[in-house]
C-alpha atoms as a PDB file:
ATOM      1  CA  UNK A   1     -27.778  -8.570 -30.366  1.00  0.00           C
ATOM      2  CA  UNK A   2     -25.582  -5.569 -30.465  1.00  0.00           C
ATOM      3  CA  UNK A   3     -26.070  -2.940 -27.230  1.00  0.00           C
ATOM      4  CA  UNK A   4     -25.812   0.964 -28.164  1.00  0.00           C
ATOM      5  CA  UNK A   5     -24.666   3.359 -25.865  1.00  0.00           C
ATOM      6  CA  UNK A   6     -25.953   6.532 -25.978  1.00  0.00           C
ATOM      7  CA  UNK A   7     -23.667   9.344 -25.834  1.00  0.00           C
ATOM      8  CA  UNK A   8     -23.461  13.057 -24.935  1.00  0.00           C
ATOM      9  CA  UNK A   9     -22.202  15.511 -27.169  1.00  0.00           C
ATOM     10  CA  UNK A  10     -20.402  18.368 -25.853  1.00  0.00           C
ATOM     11  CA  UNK A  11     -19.254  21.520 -28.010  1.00  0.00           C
ATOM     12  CA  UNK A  12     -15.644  21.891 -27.471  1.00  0.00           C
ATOM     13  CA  UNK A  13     -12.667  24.523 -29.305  1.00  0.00           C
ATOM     14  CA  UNK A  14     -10.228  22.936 -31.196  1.00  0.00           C
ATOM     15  CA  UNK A  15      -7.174  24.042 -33.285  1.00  0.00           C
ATOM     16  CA  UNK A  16      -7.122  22.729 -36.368  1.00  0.00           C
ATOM     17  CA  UNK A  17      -4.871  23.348 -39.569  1.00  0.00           C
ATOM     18  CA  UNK A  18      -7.165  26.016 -42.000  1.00  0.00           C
ATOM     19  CA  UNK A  19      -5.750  23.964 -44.651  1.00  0.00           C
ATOM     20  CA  UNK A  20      -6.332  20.729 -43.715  1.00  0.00           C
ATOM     21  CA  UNK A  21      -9.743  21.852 -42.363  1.00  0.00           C
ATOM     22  CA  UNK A  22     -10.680  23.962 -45.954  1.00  0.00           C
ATOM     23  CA  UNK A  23      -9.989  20.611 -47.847  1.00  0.00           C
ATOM     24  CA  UNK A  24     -12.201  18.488 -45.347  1.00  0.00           C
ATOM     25  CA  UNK A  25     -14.905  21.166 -45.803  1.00  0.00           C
ATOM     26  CA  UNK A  26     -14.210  20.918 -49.448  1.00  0.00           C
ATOM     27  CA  UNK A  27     -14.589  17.033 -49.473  1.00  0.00           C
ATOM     28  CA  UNK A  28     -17.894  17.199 -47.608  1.00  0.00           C
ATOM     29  CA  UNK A  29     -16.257  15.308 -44.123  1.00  0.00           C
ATOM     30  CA  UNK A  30     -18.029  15.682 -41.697  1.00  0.00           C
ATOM     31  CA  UNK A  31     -14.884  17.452 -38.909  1.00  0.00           C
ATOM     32  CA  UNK A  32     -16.643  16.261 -35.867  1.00  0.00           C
ATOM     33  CA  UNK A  33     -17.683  13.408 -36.636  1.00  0.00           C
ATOM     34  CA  UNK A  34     -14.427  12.602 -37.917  1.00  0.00           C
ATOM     35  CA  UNK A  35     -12.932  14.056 -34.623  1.00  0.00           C
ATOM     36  CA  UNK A  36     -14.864  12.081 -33.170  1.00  0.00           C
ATOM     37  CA  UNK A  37     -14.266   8.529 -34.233  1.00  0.00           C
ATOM     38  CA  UNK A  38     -10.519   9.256 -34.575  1.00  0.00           C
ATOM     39  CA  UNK A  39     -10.362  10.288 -30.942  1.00  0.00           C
ATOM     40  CA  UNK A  40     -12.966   7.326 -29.685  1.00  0.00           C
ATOM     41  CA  UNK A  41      -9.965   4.977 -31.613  1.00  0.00           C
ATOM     42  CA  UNK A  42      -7.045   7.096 -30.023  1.00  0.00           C
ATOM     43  CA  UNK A  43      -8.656   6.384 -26.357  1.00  0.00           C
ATOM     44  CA  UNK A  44      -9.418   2.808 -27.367  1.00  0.00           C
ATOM     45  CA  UNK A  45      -6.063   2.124 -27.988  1.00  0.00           C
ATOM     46  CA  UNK A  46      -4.648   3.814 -25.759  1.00  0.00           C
ATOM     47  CA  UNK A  47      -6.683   2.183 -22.628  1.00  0.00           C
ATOM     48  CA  UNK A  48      -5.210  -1.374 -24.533  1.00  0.00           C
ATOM     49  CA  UNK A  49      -1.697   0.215 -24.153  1.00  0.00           C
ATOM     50  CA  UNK A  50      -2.004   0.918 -20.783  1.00  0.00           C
ATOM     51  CA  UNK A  51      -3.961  -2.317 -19.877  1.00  0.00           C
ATOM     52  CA  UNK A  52      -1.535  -4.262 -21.135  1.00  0.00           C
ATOM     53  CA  UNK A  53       1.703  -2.036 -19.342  1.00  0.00           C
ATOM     54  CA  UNK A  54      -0.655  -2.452 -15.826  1.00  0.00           C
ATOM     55  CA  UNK A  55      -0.867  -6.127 -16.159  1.00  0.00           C
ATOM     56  CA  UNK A  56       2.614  -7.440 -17.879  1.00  0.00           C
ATOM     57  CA  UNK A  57       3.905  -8.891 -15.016  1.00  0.00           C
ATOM     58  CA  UNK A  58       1.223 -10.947 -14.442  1.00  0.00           C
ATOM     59  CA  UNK A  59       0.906 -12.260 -18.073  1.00  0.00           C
ATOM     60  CA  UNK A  60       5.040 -12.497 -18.231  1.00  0.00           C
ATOM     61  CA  UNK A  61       4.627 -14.779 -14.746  1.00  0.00           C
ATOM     62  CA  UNK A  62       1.121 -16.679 -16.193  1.00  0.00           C
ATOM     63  CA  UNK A  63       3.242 -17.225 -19.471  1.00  0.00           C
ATOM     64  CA  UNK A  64       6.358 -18.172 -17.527  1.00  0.00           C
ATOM     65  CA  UNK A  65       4.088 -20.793 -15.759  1.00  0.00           C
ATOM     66  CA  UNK A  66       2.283 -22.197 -18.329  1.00  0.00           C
ATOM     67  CA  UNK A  67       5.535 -22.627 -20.680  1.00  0.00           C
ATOM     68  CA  UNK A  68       6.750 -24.896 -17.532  1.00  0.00           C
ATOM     69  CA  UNK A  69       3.675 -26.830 -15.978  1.00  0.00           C
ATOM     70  CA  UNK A  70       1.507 -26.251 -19.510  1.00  0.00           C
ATOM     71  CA  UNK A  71      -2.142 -24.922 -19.559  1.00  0.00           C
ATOM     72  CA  UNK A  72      -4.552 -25.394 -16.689  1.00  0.00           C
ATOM     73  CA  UNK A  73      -7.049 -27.899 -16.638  1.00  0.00           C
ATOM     74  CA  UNK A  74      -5.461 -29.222 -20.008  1.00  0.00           C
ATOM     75  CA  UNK A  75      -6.167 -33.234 -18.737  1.00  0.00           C
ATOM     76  CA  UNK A  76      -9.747 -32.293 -19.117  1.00  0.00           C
ATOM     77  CA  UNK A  77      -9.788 -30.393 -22.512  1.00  0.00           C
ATOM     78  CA  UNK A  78     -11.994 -32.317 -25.168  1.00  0.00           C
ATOM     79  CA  UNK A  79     -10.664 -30.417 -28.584  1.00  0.00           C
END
């Protein structure tokens, strides 16, 4: 089962090349909702970026430990 979350919409400016923006109009894209999605991707991705900067010292020590003492609990793995 798949959870929505509902979201907000909230009118915003934005700058946008007229001749980028004439040919979306011209295509029938839908700007915000292509706005949108690209920007919900851009802050996905960038929240991964930054995740994984915040934490790389832990995962270079976790890797560092399981290259020399091997995986945890690996004795009691059945696969």
């Amino acid at each position: 089962m798949v959870a929505h979350t509902v979201s907000l919409k909230k009118a915003t400016n934005l700058s946008l090349s007229a001749d980028v923006l004439a040919e979306a109009k011209r295509l029938g894209i839908n700007v915000s909702q292509a706005c949108d999605e690209f920007l919900r991707e851009l802050v996905r991705t960038e929240r991964a970026r930054r995740w994984k900067a915040d934490n790389a010292a832990f995962i270079a020590a976790y890797n560092r430990n399981v290259e020399a003492e091997g995986l945890p609990l690996a004795e009691w793995r059945s696969f």
